[in-house]
PDB file of N, CA and C in Angstrom:
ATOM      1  N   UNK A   1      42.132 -21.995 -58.963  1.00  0.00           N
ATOM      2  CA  UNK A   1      41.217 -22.396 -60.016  1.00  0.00           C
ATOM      3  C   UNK A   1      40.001 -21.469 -59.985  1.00  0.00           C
ATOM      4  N   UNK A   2      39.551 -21.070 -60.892  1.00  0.00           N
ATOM      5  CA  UNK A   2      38.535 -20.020 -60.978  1.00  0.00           C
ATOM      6  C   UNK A   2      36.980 -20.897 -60.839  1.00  0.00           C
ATOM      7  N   UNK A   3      35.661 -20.017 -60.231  1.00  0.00           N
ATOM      8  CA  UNK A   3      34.774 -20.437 -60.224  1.00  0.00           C
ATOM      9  C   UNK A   3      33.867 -20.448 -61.299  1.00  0.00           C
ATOM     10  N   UNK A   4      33.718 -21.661 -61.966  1.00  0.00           N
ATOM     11  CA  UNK A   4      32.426 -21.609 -62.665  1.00  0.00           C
ATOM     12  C   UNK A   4      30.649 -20.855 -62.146  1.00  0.00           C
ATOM     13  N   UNK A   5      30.151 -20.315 -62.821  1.00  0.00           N
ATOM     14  CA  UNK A   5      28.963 -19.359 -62.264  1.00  0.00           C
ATOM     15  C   UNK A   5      28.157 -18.768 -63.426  1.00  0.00           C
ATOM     16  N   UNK A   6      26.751 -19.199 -63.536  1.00  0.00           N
ATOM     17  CA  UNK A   6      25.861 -18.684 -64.613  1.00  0.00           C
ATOM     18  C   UNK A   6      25.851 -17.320 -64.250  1.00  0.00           C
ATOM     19  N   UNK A   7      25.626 -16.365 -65.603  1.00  0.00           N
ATOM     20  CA  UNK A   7      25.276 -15.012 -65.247  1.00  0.00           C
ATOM     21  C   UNK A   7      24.197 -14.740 -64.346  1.00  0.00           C
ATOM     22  N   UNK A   8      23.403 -15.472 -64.291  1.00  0.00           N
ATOM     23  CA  UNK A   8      21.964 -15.334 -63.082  1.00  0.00           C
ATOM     24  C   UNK A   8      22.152 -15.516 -62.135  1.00  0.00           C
ATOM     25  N   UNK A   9      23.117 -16.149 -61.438  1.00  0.00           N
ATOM     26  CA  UNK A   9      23.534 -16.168 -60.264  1.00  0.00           C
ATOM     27  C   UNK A   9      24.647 -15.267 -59.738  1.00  0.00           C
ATOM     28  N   UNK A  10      25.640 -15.054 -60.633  1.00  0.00           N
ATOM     29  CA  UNK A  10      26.306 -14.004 -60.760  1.00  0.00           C
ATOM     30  C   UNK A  10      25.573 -12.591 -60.348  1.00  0.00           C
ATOM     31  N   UNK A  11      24.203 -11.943 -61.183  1.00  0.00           N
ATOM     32  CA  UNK A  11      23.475 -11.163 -60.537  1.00  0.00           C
ATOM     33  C   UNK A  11      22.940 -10.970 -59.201  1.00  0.00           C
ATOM     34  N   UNK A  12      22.547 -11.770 -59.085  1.00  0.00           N
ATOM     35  CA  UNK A  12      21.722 -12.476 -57.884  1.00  0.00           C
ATOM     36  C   UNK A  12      22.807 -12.190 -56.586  1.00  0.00           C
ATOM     37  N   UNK A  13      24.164 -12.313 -56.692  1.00  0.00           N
ATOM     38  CA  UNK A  13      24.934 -11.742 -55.762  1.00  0.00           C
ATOM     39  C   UNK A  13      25.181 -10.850 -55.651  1.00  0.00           C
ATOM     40  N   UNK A  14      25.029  -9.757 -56.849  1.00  0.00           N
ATOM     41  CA  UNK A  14      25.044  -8.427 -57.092  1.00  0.00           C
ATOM     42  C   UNK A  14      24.167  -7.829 -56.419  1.00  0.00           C
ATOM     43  N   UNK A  15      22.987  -8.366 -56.553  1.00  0.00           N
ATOM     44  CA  UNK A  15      21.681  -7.559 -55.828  1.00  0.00           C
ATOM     45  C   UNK A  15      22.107  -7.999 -54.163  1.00  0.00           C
ATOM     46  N   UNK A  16      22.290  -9.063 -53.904  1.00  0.00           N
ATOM     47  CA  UNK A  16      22.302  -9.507 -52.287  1.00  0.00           C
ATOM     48  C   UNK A  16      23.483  -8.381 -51.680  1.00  0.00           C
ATOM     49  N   UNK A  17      24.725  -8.167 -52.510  1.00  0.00           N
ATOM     50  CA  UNK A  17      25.378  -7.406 -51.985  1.00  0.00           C
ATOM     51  C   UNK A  17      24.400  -5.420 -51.873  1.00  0.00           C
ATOM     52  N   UNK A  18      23.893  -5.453 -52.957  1.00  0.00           N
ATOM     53  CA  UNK A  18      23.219  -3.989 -52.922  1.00  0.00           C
ATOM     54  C   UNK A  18      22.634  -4.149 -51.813  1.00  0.00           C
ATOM     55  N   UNK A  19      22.111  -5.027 -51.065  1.00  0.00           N
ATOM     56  CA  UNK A  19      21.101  -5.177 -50.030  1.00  0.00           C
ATOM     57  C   UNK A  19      21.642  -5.102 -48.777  1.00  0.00           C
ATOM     58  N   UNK A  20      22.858  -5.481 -49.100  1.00  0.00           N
ATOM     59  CA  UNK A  20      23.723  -5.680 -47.526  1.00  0.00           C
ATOM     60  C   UNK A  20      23.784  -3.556 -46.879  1.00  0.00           C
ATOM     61  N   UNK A  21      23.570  -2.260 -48.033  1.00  0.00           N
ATOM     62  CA  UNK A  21      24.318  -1.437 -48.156  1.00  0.00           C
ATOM     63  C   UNK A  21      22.528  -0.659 -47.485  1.00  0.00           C
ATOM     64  N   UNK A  22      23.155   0.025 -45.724  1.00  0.00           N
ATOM     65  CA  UNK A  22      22.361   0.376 -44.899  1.00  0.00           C
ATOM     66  C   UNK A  22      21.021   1.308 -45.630  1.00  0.00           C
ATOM     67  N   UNK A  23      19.927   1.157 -45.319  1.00  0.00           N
ATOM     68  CA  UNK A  23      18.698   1.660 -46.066  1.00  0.00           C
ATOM     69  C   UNK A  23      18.871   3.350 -45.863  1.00  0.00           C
ATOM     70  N   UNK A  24      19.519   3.863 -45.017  1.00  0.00           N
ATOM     71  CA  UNK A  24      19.345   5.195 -45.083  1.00  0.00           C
ATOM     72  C   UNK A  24      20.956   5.968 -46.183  1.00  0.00           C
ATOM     73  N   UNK A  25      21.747   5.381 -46.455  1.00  0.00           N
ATOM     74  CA  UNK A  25      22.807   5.165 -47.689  1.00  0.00           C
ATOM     75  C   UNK A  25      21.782   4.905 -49.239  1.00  0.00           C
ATOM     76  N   UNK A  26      21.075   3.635 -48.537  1.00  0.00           N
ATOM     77  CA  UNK A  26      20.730   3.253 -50.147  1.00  0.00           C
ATOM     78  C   UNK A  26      19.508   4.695 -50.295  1.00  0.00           C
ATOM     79  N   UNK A  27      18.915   4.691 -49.729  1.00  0.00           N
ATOM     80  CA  UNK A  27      17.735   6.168 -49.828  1.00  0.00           C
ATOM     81  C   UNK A  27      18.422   7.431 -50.577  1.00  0.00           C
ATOM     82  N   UNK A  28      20.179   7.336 -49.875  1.00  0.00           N
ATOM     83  CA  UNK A  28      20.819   8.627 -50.545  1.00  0.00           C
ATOM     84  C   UNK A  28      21.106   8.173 -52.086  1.00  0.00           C
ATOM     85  N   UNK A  29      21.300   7.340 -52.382  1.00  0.00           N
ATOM     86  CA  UNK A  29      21.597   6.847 -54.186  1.00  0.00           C
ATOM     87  C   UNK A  29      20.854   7.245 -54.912  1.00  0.00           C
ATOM     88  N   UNK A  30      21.136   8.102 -55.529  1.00  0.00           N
ATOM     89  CA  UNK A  30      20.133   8.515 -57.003  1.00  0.00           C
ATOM     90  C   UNK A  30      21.075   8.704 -58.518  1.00  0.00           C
ATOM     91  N   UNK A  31      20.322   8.267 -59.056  1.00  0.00           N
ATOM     92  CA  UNK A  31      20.664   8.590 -60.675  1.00  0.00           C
ATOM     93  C   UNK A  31      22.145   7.603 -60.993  1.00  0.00           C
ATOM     94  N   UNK A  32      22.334   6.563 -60.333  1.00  0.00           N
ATOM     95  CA  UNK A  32      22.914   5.399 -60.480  1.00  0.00           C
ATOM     96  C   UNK A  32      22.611   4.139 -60.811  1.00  0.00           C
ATOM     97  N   UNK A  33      23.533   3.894 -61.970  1.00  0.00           N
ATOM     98  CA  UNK A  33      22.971   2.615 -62.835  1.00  0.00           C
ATOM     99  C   UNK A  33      24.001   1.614 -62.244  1.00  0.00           C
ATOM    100  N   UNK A  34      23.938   0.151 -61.647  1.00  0.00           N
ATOM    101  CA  UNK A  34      24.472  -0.866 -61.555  1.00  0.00           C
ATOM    102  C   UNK A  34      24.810  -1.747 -62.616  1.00  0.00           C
ATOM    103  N   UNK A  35      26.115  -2.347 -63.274  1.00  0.00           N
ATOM    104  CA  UNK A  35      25.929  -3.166 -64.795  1.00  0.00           C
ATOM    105  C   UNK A  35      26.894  -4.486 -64.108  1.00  0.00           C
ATOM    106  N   UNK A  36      26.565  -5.169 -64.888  1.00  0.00           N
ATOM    107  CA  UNK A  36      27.299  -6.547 -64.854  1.00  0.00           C
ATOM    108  C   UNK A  36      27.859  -6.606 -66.571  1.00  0.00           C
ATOM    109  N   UNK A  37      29.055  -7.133 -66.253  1.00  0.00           N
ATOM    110  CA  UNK A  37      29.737  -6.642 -67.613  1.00  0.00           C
ATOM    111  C   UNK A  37      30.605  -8.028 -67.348  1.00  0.00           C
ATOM    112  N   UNK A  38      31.188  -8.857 -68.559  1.00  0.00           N
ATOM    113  CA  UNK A  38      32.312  -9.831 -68.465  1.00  0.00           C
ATOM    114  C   UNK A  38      33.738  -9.499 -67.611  1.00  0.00           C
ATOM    115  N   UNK A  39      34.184  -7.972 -68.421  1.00  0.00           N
ATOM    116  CA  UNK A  39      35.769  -8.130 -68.158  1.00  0.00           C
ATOM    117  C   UNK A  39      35.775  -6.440 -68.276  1.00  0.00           C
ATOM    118  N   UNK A  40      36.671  -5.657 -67.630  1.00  0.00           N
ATOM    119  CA  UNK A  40      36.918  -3.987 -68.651  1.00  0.00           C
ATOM    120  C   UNK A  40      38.050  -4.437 -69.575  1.00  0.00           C
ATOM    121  N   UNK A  41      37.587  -3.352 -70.660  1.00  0.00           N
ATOM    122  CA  UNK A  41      38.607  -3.972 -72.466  1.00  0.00           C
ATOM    123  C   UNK A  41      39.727  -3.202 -71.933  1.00  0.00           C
ATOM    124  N   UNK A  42      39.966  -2.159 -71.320  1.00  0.00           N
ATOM    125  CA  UNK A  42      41.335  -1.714 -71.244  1.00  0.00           C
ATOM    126  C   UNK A  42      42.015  -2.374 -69.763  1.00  0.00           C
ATOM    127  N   UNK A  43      41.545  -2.678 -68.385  1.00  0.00           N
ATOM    128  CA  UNK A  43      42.215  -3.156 -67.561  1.00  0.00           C
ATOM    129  C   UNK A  43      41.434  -4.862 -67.400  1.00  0.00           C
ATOM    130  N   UNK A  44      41.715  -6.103 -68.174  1.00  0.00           N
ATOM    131  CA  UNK A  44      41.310  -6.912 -67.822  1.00  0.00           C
ATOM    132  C   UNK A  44      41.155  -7.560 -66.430  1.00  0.00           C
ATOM    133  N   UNK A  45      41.809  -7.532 -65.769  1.00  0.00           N
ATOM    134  CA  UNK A  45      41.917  -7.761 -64.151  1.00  0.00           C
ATOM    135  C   UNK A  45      41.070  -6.950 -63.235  1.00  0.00           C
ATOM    136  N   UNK A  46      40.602  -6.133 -63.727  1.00  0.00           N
ATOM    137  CA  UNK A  46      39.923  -5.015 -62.934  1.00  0.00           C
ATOM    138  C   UNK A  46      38.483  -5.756 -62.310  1.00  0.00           C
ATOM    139  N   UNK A  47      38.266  -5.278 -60.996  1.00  0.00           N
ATOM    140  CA  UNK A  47      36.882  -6.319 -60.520  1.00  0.00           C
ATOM    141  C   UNK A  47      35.600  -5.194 -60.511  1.00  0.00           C
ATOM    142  N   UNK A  48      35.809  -3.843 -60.562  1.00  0.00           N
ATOM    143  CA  UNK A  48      34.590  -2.778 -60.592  1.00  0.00           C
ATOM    144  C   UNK A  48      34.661  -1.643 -60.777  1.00  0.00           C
ATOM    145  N   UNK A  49      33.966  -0.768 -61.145  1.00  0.00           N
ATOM    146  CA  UNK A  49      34.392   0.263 -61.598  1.00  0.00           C
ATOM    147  C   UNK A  49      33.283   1.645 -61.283  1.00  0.00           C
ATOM    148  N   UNK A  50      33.635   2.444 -60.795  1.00  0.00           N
ATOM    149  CA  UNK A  50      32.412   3.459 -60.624  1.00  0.00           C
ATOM    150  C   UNK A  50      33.025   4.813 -61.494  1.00  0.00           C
ATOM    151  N   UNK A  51      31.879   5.016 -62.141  1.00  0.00           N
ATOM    152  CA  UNK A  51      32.130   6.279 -63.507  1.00  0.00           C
ATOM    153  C   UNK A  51      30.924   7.272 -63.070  1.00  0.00           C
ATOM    154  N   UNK A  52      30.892   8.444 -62.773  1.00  0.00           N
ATOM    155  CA  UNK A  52      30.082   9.369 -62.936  1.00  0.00           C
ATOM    156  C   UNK A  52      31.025  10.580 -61.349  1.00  0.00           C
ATOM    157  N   UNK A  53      30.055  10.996 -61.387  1.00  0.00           N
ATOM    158  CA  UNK A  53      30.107  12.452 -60.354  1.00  0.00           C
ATOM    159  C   UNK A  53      30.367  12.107 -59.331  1.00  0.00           C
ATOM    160  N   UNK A  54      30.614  12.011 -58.365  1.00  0.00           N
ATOM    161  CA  UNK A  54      30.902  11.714 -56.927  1.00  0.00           C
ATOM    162  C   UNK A  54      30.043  12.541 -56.300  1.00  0.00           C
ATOM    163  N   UNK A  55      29.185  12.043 -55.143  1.00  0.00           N
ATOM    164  CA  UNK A  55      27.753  13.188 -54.437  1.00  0.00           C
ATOM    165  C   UNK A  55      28.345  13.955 -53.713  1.00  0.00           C
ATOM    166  N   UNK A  56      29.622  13.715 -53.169  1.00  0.00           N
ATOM    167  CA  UNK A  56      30.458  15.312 -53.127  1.00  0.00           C
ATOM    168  C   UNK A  56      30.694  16.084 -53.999  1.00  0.00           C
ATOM    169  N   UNK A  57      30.447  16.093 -55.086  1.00  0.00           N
ATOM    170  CA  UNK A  57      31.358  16.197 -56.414  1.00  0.00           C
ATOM    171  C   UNK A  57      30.282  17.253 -57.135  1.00  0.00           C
ATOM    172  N   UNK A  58      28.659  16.405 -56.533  1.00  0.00           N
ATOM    173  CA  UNK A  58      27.846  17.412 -57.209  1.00  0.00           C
ATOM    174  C   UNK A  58      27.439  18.609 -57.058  1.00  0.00           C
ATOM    175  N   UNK A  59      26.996  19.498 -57.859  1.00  0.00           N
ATOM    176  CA  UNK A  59      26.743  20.740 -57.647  1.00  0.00           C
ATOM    177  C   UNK A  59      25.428  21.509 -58.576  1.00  0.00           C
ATOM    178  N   UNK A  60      24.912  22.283 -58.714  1.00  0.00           N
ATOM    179  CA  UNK A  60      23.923  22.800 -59.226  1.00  0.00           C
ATOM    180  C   UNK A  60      23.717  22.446 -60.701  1.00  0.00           C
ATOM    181  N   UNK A  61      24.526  22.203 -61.231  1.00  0.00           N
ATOM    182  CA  UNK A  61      24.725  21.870 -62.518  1.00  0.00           C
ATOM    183  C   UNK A  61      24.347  20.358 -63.354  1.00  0.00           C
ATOM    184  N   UNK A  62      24.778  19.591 -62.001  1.00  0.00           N
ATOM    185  CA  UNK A  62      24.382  18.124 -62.283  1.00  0.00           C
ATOM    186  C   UNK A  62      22.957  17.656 -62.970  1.00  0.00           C
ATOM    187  N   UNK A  63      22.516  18.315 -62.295  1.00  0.00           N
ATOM    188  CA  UNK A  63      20.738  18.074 -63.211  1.00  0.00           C
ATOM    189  C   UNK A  63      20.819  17.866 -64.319  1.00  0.00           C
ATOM    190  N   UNK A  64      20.083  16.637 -64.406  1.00  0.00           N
ATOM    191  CA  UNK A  64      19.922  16.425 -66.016  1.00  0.00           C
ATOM    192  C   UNK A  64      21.105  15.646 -66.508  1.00  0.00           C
ATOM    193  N   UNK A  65      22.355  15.094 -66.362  1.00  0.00           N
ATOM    194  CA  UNK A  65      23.223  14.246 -66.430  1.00  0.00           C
ATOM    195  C   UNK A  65      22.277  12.930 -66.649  1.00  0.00           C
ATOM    196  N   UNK A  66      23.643  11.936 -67.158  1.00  0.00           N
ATOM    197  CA  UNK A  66      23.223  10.982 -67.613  1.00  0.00           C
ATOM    198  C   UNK A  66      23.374   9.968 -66.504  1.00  0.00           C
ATOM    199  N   UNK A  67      22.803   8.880 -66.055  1.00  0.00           N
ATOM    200  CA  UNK A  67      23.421   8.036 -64.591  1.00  0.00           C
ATOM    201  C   UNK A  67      25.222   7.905 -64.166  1.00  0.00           C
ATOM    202  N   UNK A  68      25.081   7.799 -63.591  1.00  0.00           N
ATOM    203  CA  UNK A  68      26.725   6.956 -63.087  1.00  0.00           C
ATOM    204  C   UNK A  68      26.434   5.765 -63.449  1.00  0.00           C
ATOM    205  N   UNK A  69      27.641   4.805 -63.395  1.00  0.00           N
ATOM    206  CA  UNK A  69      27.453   3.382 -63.250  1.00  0.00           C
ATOM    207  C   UNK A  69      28.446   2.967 -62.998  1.00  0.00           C
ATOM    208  N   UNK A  70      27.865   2.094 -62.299  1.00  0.00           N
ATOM    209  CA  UNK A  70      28.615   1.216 -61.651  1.00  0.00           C
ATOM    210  C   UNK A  70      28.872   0.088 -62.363  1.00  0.00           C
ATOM    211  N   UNK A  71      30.100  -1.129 -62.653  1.00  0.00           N
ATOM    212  CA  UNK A  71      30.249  -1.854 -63.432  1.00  0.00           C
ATOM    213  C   UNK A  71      30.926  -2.896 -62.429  1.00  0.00           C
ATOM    214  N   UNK A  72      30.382  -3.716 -62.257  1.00  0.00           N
ATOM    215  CA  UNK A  72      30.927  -5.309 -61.842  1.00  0.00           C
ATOM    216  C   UNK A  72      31.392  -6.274 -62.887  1.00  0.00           C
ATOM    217  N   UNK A  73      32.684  -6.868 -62.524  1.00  0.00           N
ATOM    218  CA  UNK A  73      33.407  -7.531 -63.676  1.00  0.00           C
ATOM    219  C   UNK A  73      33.355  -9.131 -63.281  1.00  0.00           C
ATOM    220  N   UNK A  74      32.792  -9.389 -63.933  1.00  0.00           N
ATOM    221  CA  UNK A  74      32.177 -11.132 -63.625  1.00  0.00           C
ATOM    222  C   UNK A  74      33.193 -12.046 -64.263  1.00  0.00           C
ATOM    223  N   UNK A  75      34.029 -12.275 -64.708  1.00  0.00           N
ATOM    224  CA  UNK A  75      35.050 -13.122 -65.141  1.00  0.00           C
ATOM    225  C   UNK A  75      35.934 -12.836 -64.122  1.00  0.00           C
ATOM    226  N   UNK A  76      36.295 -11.310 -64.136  1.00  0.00           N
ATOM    227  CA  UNK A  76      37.602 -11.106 -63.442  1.00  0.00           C
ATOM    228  C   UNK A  76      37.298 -11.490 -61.764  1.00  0.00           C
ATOM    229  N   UNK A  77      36.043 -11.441 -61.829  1.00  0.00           N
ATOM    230  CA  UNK A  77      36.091 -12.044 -60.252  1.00  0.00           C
ATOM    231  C   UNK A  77      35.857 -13.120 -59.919  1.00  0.00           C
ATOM    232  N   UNK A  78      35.228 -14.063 -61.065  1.00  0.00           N
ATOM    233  CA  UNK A  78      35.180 -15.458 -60.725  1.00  0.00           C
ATOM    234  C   UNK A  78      36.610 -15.992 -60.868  1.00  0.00           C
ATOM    235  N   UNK A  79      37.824 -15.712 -61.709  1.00  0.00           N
ATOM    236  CA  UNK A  79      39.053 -15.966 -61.830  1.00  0.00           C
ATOM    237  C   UNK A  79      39.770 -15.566 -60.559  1.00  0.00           C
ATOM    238  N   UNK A  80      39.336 -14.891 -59.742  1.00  0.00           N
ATOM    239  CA  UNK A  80      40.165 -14.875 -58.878  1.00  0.00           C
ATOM    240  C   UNK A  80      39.954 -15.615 -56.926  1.00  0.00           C
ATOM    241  N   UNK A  81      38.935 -16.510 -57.824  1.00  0.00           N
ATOM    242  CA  UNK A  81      38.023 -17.087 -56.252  1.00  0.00           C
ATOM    243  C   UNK A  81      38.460 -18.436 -56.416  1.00  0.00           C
ATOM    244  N   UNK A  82      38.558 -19.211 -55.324  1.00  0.00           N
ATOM    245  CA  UNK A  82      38.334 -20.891 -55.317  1.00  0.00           C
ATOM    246  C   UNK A  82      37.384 -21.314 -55.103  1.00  0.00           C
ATOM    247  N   UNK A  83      35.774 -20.539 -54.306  1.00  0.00           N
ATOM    248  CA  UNK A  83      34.580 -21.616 -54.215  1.00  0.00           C
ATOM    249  C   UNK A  83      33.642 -20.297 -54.497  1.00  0.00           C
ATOM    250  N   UNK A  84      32.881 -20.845 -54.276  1.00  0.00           N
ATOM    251  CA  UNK A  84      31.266 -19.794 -54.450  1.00  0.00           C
ATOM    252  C   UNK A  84      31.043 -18.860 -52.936  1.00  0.00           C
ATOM    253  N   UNK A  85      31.739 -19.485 -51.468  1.00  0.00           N
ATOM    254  CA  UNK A  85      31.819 -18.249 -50.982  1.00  0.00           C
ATOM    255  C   UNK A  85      33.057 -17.342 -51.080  1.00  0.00           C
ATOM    256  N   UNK A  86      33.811 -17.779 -51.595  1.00  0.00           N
ATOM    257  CA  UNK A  86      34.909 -16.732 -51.913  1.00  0.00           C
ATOM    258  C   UNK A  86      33.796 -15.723 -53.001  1.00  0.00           C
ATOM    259  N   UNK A  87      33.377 -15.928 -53.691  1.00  0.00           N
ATOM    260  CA  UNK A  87      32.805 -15.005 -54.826  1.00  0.00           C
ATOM    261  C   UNK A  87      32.094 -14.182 -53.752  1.00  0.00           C
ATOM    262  N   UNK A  88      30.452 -14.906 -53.371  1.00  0.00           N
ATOM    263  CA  UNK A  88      30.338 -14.367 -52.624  1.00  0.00           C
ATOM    264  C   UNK A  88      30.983 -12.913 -51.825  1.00  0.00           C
ATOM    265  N   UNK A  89      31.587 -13.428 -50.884  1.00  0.00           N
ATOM    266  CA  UNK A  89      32.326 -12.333 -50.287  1.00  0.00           C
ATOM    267  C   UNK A  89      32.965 -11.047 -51.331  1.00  0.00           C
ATOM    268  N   UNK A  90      33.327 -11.775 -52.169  1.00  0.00           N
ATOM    269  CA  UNK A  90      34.548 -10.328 -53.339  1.00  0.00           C
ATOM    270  C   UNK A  90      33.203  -9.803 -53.869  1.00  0.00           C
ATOM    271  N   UNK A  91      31.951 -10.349 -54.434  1.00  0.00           N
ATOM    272  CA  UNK A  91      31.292  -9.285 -54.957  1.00  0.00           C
ATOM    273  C   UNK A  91      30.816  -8.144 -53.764  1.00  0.00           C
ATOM    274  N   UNK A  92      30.666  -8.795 -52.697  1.00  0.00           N
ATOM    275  CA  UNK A  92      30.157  -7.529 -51.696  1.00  0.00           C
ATOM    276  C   UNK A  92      31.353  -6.525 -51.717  1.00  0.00           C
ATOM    277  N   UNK A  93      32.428  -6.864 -51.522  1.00  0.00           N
ATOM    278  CA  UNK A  93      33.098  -6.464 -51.306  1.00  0.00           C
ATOM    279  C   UNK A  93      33.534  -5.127 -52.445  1.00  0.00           C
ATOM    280  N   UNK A  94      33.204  -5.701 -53.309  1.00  0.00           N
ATOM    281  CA  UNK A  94      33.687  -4.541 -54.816  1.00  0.00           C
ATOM    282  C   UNK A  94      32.113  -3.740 -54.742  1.00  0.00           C
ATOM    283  N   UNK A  95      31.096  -4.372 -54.520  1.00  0.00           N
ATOM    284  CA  UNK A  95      29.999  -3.773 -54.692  1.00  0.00           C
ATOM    285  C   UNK A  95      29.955  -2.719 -53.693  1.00  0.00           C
ATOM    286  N   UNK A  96      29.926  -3.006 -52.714  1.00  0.00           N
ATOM    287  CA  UNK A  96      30.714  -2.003 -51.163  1.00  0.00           C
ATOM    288  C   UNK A  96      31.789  -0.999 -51.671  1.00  0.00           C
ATOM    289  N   UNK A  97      32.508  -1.527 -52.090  1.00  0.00           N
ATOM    290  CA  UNK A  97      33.564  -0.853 -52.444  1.00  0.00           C
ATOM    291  C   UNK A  97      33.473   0.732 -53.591  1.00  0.00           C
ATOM    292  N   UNK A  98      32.695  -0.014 -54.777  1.00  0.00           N
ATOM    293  CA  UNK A  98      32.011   1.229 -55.626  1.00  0.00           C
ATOM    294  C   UNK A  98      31.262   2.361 -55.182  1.00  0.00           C
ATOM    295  N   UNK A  99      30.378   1.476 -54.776  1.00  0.00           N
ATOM    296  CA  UNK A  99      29.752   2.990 -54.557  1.00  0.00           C
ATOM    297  C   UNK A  99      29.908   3.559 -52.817  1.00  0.00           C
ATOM    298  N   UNK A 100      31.038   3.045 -52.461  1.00  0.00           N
ATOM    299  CA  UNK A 100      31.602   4.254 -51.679  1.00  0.00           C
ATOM    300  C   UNK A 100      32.585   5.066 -52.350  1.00  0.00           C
ATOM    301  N   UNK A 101      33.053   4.771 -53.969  1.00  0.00           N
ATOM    302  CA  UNK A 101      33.149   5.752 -54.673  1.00  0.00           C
ATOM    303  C   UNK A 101      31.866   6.963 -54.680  1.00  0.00           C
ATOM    304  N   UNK A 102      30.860   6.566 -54.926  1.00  0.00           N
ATOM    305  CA  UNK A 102      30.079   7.417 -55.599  1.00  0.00           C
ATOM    306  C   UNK A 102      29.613   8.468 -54.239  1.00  0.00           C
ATOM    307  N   UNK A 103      29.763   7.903 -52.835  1.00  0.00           N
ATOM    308  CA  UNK A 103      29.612   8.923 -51.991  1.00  0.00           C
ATOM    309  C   UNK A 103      31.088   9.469 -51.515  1.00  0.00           C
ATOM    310  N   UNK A 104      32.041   9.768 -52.611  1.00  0.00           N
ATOM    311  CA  UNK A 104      33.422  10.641 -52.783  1.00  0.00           C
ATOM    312  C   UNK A 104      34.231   9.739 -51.717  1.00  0.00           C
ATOM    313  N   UNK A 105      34.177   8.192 -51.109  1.00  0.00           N
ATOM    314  CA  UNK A 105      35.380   7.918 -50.371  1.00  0.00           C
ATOM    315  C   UNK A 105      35.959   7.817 -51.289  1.00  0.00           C
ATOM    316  N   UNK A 106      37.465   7.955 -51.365  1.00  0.00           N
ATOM    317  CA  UNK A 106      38.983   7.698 -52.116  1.00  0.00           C
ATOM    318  C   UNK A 106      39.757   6.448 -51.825  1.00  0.00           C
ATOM    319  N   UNK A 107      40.351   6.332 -52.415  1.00  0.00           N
ATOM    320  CA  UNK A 107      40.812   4.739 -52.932  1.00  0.00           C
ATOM    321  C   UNK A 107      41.637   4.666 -51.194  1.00  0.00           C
ATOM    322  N   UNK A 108      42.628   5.269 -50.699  1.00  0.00           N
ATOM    323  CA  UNK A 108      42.822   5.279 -49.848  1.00  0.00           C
ATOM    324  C   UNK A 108      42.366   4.894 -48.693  1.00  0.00           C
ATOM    325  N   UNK A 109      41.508   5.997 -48.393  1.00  0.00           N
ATOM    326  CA  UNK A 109      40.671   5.729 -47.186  1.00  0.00           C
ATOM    327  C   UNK A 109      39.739   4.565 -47.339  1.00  0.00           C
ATOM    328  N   UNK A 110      39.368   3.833 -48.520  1.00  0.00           N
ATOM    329  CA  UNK A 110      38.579   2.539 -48.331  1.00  0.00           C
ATOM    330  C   UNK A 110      39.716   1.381 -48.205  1.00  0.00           C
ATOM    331  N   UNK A 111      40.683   1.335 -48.239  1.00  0.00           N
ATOM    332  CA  UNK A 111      41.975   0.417 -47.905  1.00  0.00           C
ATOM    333  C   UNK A 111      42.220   0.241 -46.507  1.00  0.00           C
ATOM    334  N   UNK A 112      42.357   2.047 -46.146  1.00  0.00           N
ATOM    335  CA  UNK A 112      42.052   2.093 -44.472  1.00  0.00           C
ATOM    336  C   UNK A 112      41.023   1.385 -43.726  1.00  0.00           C
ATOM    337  N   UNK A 113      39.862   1.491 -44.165  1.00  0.00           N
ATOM    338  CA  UNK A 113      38.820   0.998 -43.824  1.00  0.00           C
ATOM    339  C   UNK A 113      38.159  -0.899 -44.145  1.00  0.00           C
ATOM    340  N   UNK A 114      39.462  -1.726 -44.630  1.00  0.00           N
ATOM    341  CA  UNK A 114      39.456  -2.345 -45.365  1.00  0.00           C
ATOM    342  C   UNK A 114      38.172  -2.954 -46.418  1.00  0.00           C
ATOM    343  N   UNK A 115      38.375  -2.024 -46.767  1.00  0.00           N
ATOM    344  CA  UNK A 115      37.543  -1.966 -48.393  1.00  0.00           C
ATOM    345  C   UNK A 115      38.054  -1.974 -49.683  1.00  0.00           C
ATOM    346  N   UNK A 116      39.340  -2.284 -49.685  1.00  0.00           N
ATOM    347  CA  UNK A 116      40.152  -1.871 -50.834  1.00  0.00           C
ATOM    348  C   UNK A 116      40.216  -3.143 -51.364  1.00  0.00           C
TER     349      UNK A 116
END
């Protein structure tokens, strides 16, 4: 059964998870936007999504780009929880999970690492 959850609280776990993510990591984050979004229109099931450059990825050129972002899917993850710490836990977990996209880990190696 999926969890009922206002969008404000929904956030509110978003940020607690950004917080969990070590201060000398979060210091390296720049030019990244965080979104809370319902669902993605092409993979409904999908729980997050990181779109931009990877900070391996960047190079002299990057300047001046538009943010990355990061996208948390708030239906698709309350549908897949039974209580409020199940949510809990999956948003860290996807939130963790993204933007170790954005510092170039691969889908792989965060599975290894169980992050997947």
């Amino acid at each position: 059964m999926a969890v009922t959850m206002t969008e404000d609280r929904f956030e509110e776990l978003v940020s607690e998870a950004l917080d969990l993510i070590p201060p000398e990591l979060a210091r390296a984050i720049d030019n990244v936007v965080v979104l809370v979004e319902d669902r993605d229109e092409h993979d409904p099931g999908l729980l997050g999504l990181y779109h931009g450059i990877a900070l391996t990825e960047r190079d002299s050129h990057y300047g001046g780009s538009l943010p990355d972002t990061i996208t948390i899917y708030r239906e698709a993850l309350l549908e897949m929880c039974d209580s409020e710490e199940q949510v809990v836990e999956e948003v860290a977990v996807t939130v963790i999970h993204e933007i170790a996209h954005y510092f170039g880990i691969e889908e792989e190696r965060l599975h290894q690492l169980g992050w997947g």
